[in-house]
N, C-alpha and C. Protein backbone atom coordinates (compact mmCIF):
# COMPACT_ATOMS: atom_id res chain seq x y z
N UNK A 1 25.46 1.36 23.77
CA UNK A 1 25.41 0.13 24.52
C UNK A 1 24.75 -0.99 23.73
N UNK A 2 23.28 -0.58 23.08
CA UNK A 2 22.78 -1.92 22.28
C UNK A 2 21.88 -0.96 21.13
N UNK A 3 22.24 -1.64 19.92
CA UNK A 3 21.38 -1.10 19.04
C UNK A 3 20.22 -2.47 18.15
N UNK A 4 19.14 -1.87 17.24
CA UNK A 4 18.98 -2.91 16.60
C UNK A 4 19.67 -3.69 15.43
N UNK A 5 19.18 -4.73 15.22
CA UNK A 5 20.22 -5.61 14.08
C UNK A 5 19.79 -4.86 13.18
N UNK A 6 21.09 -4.43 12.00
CA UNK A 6 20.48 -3.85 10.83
C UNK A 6 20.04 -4.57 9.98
N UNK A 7 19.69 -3.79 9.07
CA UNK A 7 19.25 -4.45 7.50
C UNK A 7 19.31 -3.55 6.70
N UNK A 8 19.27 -4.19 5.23
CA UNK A 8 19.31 -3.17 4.61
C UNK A 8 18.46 -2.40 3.84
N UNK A 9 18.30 -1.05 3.35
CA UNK A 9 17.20 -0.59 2.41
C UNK A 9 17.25 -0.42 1.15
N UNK A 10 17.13 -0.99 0.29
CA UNK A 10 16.36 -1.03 -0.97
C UNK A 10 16.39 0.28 -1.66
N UNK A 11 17.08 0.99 -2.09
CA UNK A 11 16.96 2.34 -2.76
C UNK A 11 17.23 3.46 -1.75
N UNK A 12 17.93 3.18 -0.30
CA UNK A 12 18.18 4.16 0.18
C UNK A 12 17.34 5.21 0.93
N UNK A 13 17.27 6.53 0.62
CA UNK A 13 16.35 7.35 1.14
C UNK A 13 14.90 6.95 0.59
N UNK A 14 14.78 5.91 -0.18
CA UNK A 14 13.56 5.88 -1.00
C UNK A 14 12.67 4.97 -0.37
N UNK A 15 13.24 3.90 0.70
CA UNK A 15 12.69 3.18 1.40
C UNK A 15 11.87 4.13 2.23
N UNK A 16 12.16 5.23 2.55
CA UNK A 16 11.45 6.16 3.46
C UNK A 16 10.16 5.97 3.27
N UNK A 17 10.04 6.71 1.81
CA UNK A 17 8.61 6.73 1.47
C UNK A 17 8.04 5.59 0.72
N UNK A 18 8.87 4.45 0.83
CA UNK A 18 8.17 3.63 1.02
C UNK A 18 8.39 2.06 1.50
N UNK A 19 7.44 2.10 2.71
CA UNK A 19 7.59 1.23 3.30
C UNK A 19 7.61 -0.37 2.76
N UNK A 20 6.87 -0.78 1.23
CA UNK A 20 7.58 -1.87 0.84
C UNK A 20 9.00 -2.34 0.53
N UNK A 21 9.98 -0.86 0.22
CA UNK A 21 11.54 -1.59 0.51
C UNK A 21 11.48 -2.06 1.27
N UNK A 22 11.59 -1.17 2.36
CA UNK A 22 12.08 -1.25 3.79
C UNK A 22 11.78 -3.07 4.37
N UNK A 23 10.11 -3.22 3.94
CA UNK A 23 10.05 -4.11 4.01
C UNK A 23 10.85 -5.90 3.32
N UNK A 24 10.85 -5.25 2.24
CA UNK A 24 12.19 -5.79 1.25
C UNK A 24 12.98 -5.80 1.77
N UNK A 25 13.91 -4.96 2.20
CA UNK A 25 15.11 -5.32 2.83
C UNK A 25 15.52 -6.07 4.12
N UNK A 26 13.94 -6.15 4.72
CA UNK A 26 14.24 -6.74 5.86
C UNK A 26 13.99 -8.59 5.82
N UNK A 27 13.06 -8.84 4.76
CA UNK A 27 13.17 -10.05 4.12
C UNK A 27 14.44 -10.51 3.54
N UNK A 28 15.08 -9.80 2.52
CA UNK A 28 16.42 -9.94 2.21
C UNK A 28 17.54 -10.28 3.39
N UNK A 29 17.37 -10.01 4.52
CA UNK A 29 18.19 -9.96 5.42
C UNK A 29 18.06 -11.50 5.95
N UNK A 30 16.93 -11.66 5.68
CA UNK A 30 16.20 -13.03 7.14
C UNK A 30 16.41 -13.89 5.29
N UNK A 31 16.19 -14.04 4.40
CA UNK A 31 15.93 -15.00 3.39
C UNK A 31 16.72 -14.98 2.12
N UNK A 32 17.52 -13.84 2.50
CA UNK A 32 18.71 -13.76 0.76
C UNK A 32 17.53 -13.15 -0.19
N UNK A 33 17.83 -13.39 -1.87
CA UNK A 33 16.84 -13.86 -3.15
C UNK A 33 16.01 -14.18 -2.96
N UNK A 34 15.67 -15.07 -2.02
CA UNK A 34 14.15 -15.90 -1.94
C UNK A 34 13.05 -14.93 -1.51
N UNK A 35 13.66 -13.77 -0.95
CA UNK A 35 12.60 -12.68 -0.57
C UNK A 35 11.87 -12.22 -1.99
N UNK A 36 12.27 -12.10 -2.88
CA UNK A 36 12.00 -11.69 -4.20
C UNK A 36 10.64 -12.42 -4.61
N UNK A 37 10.87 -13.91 -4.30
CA UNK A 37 9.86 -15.14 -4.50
C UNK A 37 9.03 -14.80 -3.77
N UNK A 38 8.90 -13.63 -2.70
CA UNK A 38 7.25 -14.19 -2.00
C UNK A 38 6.50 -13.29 -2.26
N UNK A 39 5.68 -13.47 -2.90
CA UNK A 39 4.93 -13.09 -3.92
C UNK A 39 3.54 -12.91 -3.08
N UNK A 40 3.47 -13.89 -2.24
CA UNK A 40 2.14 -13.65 -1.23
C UNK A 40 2.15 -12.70 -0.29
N UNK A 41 3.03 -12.03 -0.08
CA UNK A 41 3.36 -11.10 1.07
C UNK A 41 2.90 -10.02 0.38
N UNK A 42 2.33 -8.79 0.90
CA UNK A 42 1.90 -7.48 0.35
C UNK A 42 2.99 -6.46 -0.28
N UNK A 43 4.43 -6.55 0.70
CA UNK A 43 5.28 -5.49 0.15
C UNK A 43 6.09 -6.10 -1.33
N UNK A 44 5.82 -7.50 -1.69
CA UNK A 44 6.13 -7.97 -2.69
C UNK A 44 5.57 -7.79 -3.78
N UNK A 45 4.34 -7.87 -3.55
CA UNK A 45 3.01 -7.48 -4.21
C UNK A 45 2.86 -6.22 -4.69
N UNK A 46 3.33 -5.84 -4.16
CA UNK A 46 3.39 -3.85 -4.59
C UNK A 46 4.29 -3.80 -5.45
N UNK A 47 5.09 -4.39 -6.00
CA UNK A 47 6.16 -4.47 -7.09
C UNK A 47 5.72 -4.39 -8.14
N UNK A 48 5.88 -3.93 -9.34
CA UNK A 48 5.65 -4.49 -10.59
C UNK A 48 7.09 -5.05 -11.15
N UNK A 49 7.00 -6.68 -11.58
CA UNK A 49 8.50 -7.02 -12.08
C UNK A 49 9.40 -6.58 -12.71
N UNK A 50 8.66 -4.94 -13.46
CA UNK A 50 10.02 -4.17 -13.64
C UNK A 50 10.77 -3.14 -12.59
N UNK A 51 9.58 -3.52 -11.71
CA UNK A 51 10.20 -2.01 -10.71
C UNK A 51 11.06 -3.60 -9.62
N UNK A 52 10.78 -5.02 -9.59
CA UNK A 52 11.59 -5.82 -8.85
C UNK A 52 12.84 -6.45 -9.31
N UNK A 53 12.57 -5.78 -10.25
CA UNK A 53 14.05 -6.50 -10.68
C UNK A 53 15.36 -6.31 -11.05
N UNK A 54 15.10 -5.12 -11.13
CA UNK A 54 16.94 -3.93 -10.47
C UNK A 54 16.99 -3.97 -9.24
N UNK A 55 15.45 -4.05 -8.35
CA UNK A 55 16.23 -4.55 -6.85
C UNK A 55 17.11 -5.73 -6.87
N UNK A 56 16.30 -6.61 -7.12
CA UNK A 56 16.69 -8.29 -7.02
C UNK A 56 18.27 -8.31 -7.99
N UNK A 57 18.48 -7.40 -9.01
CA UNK A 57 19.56 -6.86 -9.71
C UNK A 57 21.22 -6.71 -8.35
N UNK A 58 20.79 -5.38 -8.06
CA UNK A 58 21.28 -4.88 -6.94
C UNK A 58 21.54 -5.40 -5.59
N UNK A 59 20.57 -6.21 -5.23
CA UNK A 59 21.05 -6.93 -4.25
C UNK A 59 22.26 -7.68 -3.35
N UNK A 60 22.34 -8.40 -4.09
CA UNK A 60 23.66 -8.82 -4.35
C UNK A 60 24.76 -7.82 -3.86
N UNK A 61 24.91 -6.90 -4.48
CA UNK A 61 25.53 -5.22 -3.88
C UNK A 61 25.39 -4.75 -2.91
N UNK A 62 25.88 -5.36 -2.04
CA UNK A 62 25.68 -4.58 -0.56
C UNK A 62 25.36 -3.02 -0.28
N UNK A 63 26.25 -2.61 -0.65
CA UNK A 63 26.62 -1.30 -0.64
C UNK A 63 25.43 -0.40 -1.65
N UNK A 64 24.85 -0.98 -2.50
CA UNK A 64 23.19 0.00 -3.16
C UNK A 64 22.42 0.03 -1.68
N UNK A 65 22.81 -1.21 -1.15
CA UNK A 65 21.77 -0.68 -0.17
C UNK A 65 22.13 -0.20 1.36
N UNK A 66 21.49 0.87 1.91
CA UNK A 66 22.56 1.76 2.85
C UNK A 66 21.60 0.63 4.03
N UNK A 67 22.68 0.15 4.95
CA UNK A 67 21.92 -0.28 5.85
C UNK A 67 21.03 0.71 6.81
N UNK A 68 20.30 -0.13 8.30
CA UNK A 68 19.75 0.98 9.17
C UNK A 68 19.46 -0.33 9.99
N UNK A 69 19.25 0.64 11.15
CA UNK A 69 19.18 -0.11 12.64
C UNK A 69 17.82 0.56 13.08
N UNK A 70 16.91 1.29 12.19
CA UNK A 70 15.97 2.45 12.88
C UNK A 70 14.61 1.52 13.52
N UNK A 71 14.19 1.76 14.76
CA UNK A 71 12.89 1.31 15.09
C UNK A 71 12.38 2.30 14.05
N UNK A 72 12.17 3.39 13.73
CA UNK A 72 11.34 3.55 12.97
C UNK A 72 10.66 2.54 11.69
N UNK A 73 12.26 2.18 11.11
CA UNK A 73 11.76 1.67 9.88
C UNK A 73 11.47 0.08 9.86
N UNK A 74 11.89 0.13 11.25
CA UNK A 74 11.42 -1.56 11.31
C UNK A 74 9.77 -1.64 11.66
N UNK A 75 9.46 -0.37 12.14
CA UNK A 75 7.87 -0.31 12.48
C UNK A 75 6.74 -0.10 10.78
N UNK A 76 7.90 0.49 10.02
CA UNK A 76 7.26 0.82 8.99
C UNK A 76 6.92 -0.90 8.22
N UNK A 77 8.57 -1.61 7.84
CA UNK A 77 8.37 -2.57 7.44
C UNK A 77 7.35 -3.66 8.14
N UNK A 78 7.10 -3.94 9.23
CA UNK A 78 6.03 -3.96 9.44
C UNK A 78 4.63 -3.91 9.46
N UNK A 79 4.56 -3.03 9.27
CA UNK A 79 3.22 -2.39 8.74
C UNK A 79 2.90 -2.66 7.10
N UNK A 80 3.71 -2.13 6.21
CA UNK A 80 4.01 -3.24 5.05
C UNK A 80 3.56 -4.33 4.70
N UNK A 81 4.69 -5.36 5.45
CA UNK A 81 4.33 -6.76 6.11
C UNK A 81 2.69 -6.70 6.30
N UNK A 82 2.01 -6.41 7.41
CA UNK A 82 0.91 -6.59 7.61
C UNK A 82 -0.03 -5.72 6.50
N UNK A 83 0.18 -5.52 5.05
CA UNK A 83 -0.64 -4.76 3.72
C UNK A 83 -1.30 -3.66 4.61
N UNK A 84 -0.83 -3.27 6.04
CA UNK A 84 -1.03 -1.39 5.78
C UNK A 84 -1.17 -0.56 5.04
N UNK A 85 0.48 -0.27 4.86
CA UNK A 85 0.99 0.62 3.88
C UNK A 85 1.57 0.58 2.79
N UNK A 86 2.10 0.58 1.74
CA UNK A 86 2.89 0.31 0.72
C UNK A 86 3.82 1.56 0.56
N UNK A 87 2.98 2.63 0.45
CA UNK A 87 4.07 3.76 0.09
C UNK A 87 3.26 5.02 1.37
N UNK A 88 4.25 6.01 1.60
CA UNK A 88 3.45 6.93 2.53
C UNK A 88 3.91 8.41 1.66
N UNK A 89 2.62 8.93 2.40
CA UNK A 89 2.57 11.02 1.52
C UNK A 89 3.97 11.45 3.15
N UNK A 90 4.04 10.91 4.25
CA UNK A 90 4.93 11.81 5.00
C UNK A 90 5.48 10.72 6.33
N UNK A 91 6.47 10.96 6.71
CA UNK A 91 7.54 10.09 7.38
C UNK A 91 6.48 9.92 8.78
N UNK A 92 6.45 8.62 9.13
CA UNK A 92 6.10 8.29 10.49
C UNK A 92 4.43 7.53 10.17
N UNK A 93 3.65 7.76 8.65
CA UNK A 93 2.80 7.47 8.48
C UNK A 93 1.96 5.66 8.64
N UNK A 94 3.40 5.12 8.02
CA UNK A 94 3.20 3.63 8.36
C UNK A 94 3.11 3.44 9.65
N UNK A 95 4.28 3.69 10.46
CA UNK A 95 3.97 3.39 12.06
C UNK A 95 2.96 3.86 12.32
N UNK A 96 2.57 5.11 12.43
CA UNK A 96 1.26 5.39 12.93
C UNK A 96 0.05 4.36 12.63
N UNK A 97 -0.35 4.09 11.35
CA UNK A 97 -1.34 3.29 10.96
C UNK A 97 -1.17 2.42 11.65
N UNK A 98 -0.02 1.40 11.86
CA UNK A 98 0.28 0.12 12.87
C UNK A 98 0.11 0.29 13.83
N UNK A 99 -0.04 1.79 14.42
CA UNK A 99 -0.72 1.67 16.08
C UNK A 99 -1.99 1.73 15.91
N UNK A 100 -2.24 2.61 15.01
CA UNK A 100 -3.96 3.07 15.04
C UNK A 100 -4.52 1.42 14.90
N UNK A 101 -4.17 0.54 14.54
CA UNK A 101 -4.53 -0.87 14.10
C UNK A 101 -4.31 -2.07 15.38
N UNK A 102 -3.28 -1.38 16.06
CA UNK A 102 -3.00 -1.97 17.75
C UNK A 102 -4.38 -1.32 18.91
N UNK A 103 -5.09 -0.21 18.03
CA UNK A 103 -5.89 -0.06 19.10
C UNK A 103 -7.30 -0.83 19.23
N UNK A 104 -7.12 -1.16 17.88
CA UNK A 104 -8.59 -2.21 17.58
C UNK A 104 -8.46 -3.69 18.48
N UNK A 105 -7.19 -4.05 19.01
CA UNK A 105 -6.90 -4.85 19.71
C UNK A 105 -5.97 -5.11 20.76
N UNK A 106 -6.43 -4.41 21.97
CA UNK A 106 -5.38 -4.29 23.29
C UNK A 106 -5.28 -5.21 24.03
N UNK A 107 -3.95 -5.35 24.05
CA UNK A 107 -2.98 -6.84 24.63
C UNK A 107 -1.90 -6.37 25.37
N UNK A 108 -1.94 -7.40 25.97
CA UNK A 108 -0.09 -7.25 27.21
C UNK A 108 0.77 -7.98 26.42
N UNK A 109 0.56 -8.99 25.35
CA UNK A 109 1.42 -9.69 24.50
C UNK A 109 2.18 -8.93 23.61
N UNK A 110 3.51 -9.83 23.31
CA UNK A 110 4.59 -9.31 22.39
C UNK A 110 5.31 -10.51 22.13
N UNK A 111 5.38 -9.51 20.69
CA UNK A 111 6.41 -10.66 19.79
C UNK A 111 8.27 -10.80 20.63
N UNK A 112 8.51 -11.92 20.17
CA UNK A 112 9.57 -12.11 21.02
C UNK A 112 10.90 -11.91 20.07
N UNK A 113 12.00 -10.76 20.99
CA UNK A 113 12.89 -10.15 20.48
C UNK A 113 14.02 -11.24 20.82
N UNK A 114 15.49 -11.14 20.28
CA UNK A 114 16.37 -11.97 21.04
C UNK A 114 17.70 -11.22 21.06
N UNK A 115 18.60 -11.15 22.13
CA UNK A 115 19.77 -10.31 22.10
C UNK A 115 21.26 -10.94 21.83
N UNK A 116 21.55 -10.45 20.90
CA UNK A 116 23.07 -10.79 20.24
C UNK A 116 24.28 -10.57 21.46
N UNK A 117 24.27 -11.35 22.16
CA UNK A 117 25.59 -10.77 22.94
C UNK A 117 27.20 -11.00 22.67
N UNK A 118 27.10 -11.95 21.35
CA UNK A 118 28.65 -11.83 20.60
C UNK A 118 28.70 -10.52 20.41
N UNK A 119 27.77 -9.45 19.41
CA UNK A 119 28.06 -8.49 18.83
C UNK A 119 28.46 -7.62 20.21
N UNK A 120 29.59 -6.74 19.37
CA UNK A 120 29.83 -5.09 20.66
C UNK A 120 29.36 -4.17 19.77
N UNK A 121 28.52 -2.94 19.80
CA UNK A 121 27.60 -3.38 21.30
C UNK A 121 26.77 -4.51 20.97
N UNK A 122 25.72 -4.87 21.92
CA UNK A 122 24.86 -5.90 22.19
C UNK A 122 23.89 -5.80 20.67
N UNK A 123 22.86 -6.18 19.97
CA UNK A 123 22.48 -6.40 19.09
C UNK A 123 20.94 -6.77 19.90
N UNK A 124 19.74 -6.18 19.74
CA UNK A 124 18.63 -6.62 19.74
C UNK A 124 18.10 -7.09 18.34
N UNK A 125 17.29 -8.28 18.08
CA UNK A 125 17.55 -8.94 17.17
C UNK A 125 16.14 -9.20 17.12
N UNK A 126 15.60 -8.31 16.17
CA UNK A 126 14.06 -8.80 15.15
C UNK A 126 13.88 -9.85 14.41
N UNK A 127 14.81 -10.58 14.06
CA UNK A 127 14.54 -11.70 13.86
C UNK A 127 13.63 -12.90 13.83
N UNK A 128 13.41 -13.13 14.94
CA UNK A 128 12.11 -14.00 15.93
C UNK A 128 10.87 -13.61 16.17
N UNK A 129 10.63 -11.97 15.71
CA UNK A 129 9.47 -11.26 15.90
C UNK A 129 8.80 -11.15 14.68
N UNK A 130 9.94 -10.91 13.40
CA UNK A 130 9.55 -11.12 12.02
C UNK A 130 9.08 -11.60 11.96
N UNK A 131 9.87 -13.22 12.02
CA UNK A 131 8.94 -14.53 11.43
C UNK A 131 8.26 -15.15 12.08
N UNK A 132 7.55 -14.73 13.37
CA UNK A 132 6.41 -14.91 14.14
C UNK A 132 5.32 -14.09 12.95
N UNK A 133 5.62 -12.89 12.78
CA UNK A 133 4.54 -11.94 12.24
C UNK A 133 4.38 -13.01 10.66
N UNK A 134 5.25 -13.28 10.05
CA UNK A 134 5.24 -13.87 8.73
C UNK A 134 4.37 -15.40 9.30
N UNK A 135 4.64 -15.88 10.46
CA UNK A 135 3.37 -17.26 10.48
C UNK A 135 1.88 -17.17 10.69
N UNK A 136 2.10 -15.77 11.64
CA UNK A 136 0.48 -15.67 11.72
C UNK A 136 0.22 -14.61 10.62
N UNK A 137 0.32 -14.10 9.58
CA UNK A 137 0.32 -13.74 8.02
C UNK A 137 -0.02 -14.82 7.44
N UNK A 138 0.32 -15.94 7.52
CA UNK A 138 0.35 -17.48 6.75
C UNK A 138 -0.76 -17.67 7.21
N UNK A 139 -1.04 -17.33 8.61
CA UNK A 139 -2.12 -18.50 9.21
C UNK A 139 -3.93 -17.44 9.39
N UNK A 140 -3.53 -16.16 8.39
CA UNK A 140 -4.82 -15.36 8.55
C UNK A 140 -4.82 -14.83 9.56
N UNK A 141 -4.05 -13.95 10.41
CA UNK A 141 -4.31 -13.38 11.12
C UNK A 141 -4.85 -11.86 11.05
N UNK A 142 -5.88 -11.49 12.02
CA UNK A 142 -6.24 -10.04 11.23
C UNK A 142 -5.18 -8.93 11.75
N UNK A 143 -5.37 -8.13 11.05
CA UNK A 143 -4.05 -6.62 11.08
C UNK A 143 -3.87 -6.21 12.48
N UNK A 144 -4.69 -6.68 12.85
CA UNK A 144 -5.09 -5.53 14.57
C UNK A 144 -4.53 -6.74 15.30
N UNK A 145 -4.53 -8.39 14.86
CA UNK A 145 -3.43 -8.88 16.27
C UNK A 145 -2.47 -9.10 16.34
N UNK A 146 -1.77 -8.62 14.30
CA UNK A 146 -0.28 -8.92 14.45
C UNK A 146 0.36 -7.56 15.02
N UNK A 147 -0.83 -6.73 14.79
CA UNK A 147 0.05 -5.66 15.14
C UNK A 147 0.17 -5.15 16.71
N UNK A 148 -0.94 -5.96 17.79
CA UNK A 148 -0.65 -6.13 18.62
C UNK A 148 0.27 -7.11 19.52
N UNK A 149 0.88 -7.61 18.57
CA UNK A 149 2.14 -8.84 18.82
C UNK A 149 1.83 -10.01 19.70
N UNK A 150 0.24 -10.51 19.12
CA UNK A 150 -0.14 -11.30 19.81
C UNK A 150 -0.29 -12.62 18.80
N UNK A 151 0.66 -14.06 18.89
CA UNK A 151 0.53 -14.62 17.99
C UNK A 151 -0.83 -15.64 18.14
N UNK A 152 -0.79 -16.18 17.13
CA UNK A 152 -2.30 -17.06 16.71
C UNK A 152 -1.94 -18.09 17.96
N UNK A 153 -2.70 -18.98 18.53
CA UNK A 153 -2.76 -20.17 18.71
C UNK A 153 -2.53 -21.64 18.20
């Protein structure tokens, strides 16, 4: 009936273990190349320019990178995003940390999702929740309120 918007991953099964593709790919999705440029973001940061630049290579290539629709890995990239995690020892590790980091700050707030209703099926669309998380990132927010999806003021 409705899935999430995909994106794509960065090396495939390799985004697994680590959550800066994942995170990569989901920048790539929202910004093209220019994801490559942000250099201030943590999962960018975890790069060394030889390990970024057969991505940024590849890109372009749809098909290197296998898409995914997974809440999982959108929880991972996330976490990423917010310099959690960079790489994990076992699957589910990033999300976890992003809750353990939601408990330091309990809220009824949430980032705001938006639904594709051209697409069949329907499309829930991270989009708007991303780049909420990427302003209050800009604007210093600490780990525990992006990850409670509560934006800055």
């Amino acid at each position: 009936m409705a899935h999430l918007r995909q994106f794509r991953l960065p090396g495939g099964d390799q985004a697994v273990k680590e959550p800066r593709r994942t995170a990569l790919g989901l920048l790539y999705e929202m910004f093209g190349e220019a994801a490559f440029g942000m250099a201030g973001l943590a999962p960018v940061q975890a790069f060394s320019p030889a390990e970024l630049g057969p991505l940024k290579d590849h890109a372009g290539a749809q098909p290197q990178f296998a898409a995914d629709s997974s809440a999982g890995r959108l929880f991972d990239a996330v976490a990423a995003l917010a310099g959690l995690r960079q790489q994990v020892r076992f699957e589910g590790q990033a999300a976890m940390e992003l809750e353990f980091a939601l408990d330091a700050s309990p809220t009824n707030e949430a980032y705001e999702f938006s639904i594709r209703p051209e697409h069949a099926p329907l499309q829930l669309d991270w989009h708007p929740m991303v780049e909420s998380i990427l302003t209050d990132l800009k604007r210093g927010a600490p780990v525990s309120q992006i990850s409670a999806g509560s934006t800055m003021p």
